[in-house]
Protein backbone atom coordinates (compact mmCIF):
# COMPACT_ATOMS: atom_id res chain seq x y z
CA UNK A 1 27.82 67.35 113.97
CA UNK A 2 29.10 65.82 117.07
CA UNK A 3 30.41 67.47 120.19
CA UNK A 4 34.33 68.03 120.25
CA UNK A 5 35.64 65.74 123.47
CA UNK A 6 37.37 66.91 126.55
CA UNK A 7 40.89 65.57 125.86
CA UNK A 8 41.19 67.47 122.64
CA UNK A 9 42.45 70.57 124.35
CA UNK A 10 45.80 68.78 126.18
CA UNK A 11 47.19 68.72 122.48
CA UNK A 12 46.53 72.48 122.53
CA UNK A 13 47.74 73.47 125.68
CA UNK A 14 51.15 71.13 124.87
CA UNK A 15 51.70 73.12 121.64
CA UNK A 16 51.55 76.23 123.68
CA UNK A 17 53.79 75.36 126.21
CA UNK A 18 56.76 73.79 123.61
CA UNK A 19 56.12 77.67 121.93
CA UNK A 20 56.49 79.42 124.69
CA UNK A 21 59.32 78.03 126.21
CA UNK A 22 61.21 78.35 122.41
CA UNK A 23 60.30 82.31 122.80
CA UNK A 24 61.28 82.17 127.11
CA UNK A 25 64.43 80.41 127.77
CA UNK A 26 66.21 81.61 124.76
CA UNK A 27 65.64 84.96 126.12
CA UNK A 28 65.92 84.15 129.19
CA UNK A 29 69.07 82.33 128.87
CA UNK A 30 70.75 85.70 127.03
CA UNK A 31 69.56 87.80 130.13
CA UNK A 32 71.83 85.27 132.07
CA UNK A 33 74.86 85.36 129.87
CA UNK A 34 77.07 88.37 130.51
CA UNK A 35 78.33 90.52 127.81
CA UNK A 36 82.39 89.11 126.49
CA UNK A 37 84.32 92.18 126.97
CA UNK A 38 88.32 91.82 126.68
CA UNK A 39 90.70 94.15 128.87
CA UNK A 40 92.93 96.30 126.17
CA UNK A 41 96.02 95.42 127.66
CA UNK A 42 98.95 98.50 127.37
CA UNK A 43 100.46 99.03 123.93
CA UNK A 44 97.69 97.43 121.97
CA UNK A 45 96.91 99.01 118.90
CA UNK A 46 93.71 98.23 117.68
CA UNK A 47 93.00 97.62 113.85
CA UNK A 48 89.82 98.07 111.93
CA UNK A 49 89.72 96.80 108.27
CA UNK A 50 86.73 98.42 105.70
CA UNK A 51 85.67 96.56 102.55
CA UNK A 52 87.67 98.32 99.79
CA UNK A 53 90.55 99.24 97.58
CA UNK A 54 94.12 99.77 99.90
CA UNK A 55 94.84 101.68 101.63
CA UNK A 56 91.63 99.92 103.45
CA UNK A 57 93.00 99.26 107.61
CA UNK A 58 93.47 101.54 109.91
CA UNK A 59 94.80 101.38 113.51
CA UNK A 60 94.35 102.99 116.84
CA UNK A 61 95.82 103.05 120.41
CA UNK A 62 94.95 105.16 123.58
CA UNK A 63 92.86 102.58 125.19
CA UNK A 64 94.96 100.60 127.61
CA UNK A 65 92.61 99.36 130.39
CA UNK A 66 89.35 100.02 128.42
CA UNK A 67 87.27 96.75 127.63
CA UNK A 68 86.55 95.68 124.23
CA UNK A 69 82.91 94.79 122.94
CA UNK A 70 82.99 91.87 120.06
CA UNK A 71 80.98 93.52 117.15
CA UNK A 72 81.42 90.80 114.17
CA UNK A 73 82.42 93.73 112.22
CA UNK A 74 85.97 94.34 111.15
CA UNK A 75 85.24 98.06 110.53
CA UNK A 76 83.80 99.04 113.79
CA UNK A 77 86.06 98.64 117.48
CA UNK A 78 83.28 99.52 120.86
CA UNK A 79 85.27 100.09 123.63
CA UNK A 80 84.34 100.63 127.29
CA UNK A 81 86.50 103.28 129.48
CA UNK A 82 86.55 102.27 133.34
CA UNK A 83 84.43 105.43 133.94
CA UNK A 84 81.77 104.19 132.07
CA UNK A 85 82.08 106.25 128.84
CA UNK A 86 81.70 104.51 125.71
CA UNK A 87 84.43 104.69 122.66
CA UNK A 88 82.98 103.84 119.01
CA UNK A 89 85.33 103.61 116.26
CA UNK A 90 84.36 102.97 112.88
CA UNK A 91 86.08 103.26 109.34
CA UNK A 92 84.85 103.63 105.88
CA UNK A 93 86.23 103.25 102.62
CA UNK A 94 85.68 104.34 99.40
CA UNK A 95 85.69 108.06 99.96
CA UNK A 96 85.92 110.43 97.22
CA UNK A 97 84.24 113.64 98.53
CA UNK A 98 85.10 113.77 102.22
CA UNK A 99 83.02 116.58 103.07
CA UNK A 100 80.19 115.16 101.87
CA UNK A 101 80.92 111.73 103.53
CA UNK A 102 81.20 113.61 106.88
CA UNK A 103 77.47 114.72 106.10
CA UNK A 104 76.42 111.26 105.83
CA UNK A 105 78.12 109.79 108.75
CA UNK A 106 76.83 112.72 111.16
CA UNK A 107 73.73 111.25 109.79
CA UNK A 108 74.42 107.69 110.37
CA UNK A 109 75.31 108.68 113.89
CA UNK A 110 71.74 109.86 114.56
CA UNK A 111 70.23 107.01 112.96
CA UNK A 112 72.48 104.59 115.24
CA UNK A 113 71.40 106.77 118.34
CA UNK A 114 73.74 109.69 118.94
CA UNK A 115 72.24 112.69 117.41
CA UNK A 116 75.06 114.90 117.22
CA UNK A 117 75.83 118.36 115.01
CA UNK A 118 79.31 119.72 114.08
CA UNK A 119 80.68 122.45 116.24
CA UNK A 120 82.47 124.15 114.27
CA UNK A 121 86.10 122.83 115.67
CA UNK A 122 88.45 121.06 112.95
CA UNK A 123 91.26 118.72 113.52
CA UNK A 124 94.75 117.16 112.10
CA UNK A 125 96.26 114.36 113.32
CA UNK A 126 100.35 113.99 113.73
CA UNK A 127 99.50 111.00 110.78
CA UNK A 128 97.56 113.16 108.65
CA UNK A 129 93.85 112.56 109.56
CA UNK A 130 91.89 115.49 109.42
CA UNK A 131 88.40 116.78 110.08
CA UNK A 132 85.51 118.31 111.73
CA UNK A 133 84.45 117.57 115.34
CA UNK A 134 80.65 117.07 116.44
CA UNK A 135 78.88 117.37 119.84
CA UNK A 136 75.77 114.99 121.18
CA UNK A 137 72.79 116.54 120.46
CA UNK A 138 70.53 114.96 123.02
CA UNK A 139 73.38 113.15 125.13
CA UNK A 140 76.38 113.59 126.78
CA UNK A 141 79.68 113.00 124.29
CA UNK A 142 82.00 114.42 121.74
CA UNK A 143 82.71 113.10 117.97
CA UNK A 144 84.69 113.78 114.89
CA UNK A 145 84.64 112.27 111.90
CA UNK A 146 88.68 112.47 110.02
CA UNK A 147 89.15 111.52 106.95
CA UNK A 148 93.14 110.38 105.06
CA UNK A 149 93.53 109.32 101.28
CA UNK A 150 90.36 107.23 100.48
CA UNK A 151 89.41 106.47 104.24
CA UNK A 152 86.66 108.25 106.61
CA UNK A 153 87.14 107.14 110.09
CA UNK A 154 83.96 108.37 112.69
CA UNK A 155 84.86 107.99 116.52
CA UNK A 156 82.40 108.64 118.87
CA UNK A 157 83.24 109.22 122.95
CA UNK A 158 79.35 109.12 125.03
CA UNK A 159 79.42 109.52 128.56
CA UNK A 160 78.75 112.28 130.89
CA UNK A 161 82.53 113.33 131.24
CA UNK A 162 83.37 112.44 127.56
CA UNK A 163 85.51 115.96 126.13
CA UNK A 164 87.52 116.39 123.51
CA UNK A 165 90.63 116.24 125.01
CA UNK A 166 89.63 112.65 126.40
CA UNK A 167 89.56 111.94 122.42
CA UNK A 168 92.55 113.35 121.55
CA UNK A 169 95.16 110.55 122.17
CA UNK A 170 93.20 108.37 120.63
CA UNK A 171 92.73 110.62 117.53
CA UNK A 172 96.50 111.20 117.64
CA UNK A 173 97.33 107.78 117.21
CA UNK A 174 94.87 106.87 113.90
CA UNK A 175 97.12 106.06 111.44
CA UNK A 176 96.47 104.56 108.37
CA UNK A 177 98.52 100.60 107.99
């Protein structure tokens, strides 16, 4: 059994380096790279499409001067207000029993971070949404959760000044396309 030499560990100590920098500069390089957020200019309706049978798109305004997040979802819109609140739209299709899909996407809502419960308030929409409205649990923000023909939208306002009325306009102009 011989005695390992002294160069064998550079080969080591290379492989370690090439790993680490894969795991470091990719990371590090993200860190660097600020998040793409486009200005909602005035009059912009915003559309969100679910996988589904029509009616399956739904549209929203209410927003001008917020920045839009990219999601790579179709059915979700995150939206930041210049006071720092956050605006999370999302639409689901498919819905037969609308009471019990607003059970489920309270749920969701808690598994995606906002831990909210229904308040007891309902609401209809000019365009014929309609629905119970939900509080944050744990943080700051208002929700309701609207559903019209086979369509459940969930929109979600966090922030420490985010009230109901702040989500009204926005509710007011959902309308199904």
């Amino acid at each position: 059994m011989s005695m390992p030499s002294r160069t064998e560990w550079k080969p080591a100590v290379l492989v370690l380096v090439v790993v680490g920098a894969l795991i470091a500069v990719p990371s590090a390089l993200a860190a660097l790279v600020p998040t793409r957020e486009t200005p909602v200019a005035p009059g912009t309706e915003i559309v969100l499409t679910a996988p589904g049978v029509a009616p399956d798109t739904v549209s929203f305004a209410g927003v001008a001067g917020w920045q839009r997040r990219p999601t790579g979802d179709d059915s979700t819109a995150v939206l930041s207000a210049p006071d720092g609140s956050r605006l999370v739209v999302s639409v689901l299709d498919g819905v037969t029993d609308f009471p019990g899909a607003a059970a489920w996407r309270l749920k969701v809502l808690g598994v995606q971070g906002f831990d909210a419960y229904f308040d007891g308030g309902e609401i209809k929409t000019p365009n014929g949404f309609g629905g119970p409205t939900c509080r944050g649990a744990e943080q700051a923000g208002v929700c309701a959760i609207v559903g019209n023909d086979n369509l459940a939208v969930t929109l979600v306002l966090a922030g420490d000044d985010a009230t109901l009325p702040e989500l009204m306009p926005i509710l007011d102009s959902l309308r199904v396309r």
